[in-house]
Protein backbone atom coordinates (compact mmCIF):
# COMPACT_ATOMS: atom_id res chain seq x y z
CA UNK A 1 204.22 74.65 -0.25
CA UNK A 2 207.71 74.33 1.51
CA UNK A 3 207.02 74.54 4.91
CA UNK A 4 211.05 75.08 6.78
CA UNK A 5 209.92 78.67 8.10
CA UNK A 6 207.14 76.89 10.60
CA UNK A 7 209.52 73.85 10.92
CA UNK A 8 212.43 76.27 12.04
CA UNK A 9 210.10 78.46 14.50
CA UNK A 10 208.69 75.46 16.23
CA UNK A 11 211.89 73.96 16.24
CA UNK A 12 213.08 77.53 18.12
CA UNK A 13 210.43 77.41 20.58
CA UNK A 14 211.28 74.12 21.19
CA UNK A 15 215.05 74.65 21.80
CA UNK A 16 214.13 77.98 24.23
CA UNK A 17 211.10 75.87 26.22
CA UNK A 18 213.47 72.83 26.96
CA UNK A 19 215.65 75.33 29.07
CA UNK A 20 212.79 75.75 31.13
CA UNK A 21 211.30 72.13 30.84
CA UNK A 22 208.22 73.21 28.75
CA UNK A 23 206.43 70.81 26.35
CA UNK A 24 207.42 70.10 22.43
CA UNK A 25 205.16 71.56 20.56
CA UNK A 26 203.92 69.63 17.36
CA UNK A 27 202.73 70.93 13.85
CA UNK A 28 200.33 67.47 14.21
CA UNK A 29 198.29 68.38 16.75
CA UNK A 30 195.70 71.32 16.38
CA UNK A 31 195.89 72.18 19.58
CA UNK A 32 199.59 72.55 19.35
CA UNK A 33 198.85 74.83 16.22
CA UNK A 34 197.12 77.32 17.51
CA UNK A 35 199.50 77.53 21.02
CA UNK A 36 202.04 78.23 17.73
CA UNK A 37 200.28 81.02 16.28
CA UNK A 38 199.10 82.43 19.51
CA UNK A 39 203.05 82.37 19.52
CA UNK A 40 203.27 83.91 16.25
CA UNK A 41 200.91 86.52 17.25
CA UNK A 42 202.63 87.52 20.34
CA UNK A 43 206.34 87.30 18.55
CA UNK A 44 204.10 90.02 15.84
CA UNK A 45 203.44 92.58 18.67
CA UNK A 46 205.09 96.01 18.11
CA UNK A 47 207.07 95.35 21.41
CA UNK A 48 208.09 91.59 20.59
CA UNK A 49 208.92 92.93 17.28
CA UNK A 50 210.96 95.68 17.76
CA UNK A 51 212.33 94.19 21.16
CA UNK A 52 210.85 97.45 22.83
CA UNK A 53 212.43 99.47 20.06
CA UNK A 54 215.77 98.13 20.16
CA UNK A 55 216.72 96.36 16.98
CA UNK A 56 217.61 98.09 13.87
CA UNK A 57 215.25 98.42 10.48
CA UNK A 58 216.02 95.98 8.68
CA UNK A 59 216.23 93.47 11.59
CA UNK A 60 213.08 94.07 12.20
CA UNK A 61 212.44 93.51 9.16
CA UNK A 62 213.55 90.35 8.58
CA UNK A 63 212.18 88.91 11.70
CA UNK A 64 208.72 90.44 10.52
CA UNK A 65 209.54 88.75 7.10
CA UNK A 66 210.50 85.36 8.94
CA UNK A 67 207.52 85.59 10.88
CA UNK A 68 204.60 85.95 8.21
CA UNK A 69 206.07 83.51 6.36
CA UNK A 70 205.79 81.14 9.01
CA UNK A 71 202.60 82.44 9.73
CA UNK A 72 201.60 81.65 6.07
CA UNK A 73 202.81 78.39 5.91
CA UNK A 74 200.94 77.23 9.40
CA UNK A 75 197.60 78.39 7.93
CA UNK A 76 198.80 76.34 4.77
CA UNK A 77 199.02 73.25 6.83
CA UNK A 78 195.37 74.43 9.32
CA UNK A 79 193.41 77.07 7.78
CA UNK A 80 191.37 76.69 11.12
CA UNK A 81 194.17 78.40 12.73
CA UNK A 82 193.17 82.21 13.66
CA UNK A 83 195.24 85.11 14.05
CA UNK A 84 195.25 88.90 15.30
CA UNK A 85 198.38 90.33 14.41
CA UNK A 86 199.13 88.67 11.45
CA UNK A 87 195.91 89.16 8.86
């Protein structure tokens, strides 16, 4: 299974968390893959989604789109992973 949605979203979290001096997250660790879909999750709420209602259709859309896909993919990779949004 092609797995660039996950690699991108980690690779975005990583990007926005080195602003702040956070830690890299890592698809190798299983720790580090559930942090990412508690992520996932929390990017899947109807606020975090919509950015409290203030993207258009279709962009939510395609961030919901992005999202499950990358969702997908991570349980691909760890099946142990759980979710609540996304399921």
């Amino acid at each position: 299974m092609n797995i660039s949605n996950i690699e991108s979203y980690v690779e975005r979290k990583n990007a926005f968390g080195k602003l702040f001096g956070n830690k890299e997250y890592s698809l190798l660790s299983a720790v580090d893959r559930q942090a990412i879909a508690n992520m996932i999750d929390a990017d899947l709420s109807p606020e975090n989604l919509t950015c409290d209602g203030e993207l258009s259709r279709s962009q939510v859309n395609a961030r919901y789109q992005f999202l499950t896909r990358a969702a997908q993919e991570l349980q691909s990779i760890d099946p142990s992973v759980t979710f609540y949004e996304y399921n």
